[in-house]
C-alpha atoms as a PDB file:
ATOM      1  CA  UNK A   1      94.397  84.309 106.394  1.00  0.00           C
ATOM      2  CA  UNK A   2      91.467  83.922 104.597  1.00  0.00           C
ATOM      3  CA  UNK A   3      91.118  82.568 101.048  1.00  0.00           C
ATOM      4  CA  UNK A   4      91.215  85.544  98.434  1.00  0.00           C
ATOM      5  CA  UNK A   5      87.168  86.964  97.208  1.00  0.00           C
ATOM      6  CA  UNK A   6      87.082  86.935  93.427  1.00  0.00           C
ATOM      7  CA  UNK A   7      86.721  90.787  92.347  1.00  0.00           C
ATOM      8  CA  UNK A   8      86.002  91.120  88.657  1.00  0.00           C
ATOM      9  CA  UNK A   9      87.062  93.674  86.326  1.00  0.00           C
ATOM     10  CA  UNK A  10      85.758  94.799  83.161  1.00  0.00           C
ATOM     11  CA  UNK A  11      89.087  96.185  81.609  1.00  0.00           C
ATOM     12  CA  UNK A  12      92.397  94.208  81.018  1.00  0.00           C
ATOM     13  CA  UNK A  13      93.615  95.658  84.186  1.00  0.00           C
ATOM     14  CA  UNK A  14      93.046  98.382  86.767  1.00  0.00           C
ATOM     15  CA  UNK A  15      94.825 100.622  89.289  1.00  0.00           C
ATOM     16  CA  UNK A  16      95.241  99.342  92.271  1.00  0.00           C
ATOM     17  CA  UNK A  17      93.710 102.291  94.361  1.00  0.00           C
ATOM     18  CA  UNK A  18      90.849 101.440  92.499  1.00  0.00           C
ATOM     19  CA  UNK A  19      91.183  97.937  92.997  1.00  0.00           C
ATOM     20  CA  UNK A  20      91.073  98.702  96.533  1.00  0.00           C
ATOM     21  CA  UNK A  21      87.644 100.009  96.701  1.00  0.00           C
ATOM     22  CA  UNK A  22      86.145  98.030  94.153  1.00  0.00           C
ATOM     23  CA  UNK A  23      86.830  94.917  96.446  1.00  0.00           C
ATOM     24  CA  UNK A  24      85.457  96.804  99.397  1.00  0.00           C
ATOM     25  CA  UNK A  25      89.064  96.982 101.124  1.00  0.00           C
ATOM     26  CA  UNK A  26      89.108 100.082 101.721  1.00  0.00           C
ATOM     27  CA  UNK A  27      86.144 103.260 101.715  1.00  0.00           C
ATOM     28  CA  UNK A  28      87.709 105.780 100.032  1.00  0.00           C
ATOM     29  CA  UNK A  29      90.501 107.106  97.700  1.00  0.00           C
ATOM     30  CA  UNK A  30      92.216 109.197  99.950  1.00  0.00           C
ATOM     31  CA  UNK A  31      92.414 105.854 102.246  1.00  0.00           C
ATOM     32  CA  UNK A  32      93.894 104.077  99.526  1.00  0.00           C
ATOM     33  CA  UNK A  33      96.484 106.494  99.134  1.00  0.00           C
ATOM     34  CA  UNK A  34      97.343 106.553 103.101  1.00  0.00           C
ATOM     35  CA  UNK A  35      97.439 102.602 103.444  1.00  0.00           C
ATOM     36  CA  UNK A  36      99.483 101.932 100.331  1.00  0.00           C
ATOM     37  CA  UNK A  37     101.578 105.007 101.522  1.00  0.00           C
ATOM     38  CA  UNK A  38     101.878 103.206 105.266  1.00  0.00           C
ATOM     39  CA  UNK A  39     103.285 100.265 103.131  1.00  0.00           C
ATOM     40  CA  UNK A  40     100.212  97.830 104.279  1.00  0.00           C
ATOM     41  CA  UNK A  41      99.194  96.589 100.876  1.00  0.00           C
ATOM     42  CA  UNK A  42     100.936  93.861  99.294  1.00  0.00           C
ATOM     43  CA  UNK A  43      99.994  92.296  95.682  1.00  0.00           C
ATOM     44  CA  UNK A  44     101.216  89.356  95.065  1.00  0.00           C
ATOM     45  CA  UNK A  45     103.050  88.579  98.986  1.00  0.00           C
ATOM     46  CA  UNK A  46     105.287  91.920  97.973  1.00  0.00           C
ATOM     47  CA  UNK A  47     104.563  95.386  99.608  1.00  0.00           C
ATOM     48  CA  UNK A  48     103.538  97.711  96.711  1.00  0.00           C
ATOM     49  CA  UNK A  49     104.007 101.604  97.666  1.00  0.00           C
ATOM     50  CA  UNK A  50     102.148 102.461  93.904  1.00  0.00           C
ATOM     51  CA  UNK A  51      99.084 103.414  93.973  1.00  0.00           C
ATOM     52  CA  UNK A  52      99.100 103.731  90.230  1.00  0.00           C
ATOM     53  CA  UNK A  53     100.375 100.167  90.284  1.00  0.00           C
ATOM     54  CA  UNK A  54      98.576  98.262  87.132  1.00  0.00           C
ATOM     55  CA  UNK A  55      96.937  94.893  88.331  1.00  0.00           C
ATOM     56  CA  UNK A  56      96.026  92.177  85.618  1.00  0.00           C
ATOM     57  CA  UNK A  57      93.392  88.912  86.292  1.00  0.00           C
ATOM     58  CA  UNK A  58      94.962  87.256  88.481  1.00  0.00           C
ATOM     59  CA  UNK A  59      96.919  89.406  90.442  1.00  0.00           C
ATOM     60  CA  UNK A  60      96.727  88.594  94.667  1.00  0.00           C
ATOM     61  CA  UNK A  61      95.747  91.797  96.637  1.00  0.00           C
ATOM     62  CA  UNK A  62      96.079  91.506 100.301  1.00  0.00           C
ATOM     63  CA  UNK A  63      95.158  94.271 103.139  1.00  0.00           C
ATOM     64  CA  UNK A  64      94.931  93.914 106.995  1.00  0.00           C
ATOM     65  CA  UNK A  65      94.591  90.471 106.397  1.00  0.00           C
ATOM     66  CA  UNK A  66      91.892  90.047 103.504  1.00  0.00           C
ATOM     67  CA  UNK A  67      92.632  89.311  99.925  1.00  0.00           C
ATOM     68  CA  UNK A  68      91.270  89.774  96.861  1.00  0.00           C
ATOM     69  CA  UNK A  69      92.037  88.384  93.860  1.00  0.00           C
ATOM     70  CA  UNK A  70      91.162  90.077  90.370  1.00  0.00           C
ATOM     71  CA  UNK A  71      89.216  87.967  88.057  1.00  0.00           C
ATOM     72  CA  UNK A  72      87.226  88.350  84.347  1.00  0.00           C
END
C-alpha cells in the first residue's frame, strides 16, 4: 500500500464524502455515496459506512488501496 498523499483542509474538519473528492479518490458525490455504501472506505484501518462521517487533521483515509491523509 502506498504511503498516504497529504490533502489539506481549510476548516477544522470535513465530511468525508467530501474528503473523498477533494483527494481525488473518487469523481463524484454520488460515487462517494455508493463506495462508502459498498463498505470500501476505511478511515483510520476501520470500515466507515458514514458518509457524513466528520474527519479532523490527521485522520487516515484509505480507498481501493490509496490513502490520504488530512492535513492543515
Amino acid at each position: 500500500m502506498s504511503d498516504p498523499v497529504e490533502v489539506p483542509i481549510e476548516d477544522e474538519g470535513i465530511r468525508l464524502g467530501q474528503f473523498l473528492k477533494l483527494a481525488n479518490l473518487i469523481d463524484s458525490g454520488s460515487e462517494a455515496k455508493t463506495v462508502i455504501a459498498n463498505g470500501l472506505v476505511r478511515v483510520n484501518d476501520e470500515v466507515e459506512l458514514r458518509r457524513g462521517r466528520q474527519l479532523v487533521v490527521g485522520d487516515v483515509v484509505t480507498l481501493a488501496g490509496r490513502r490520504a491523509i488530512v492535513s492543515v
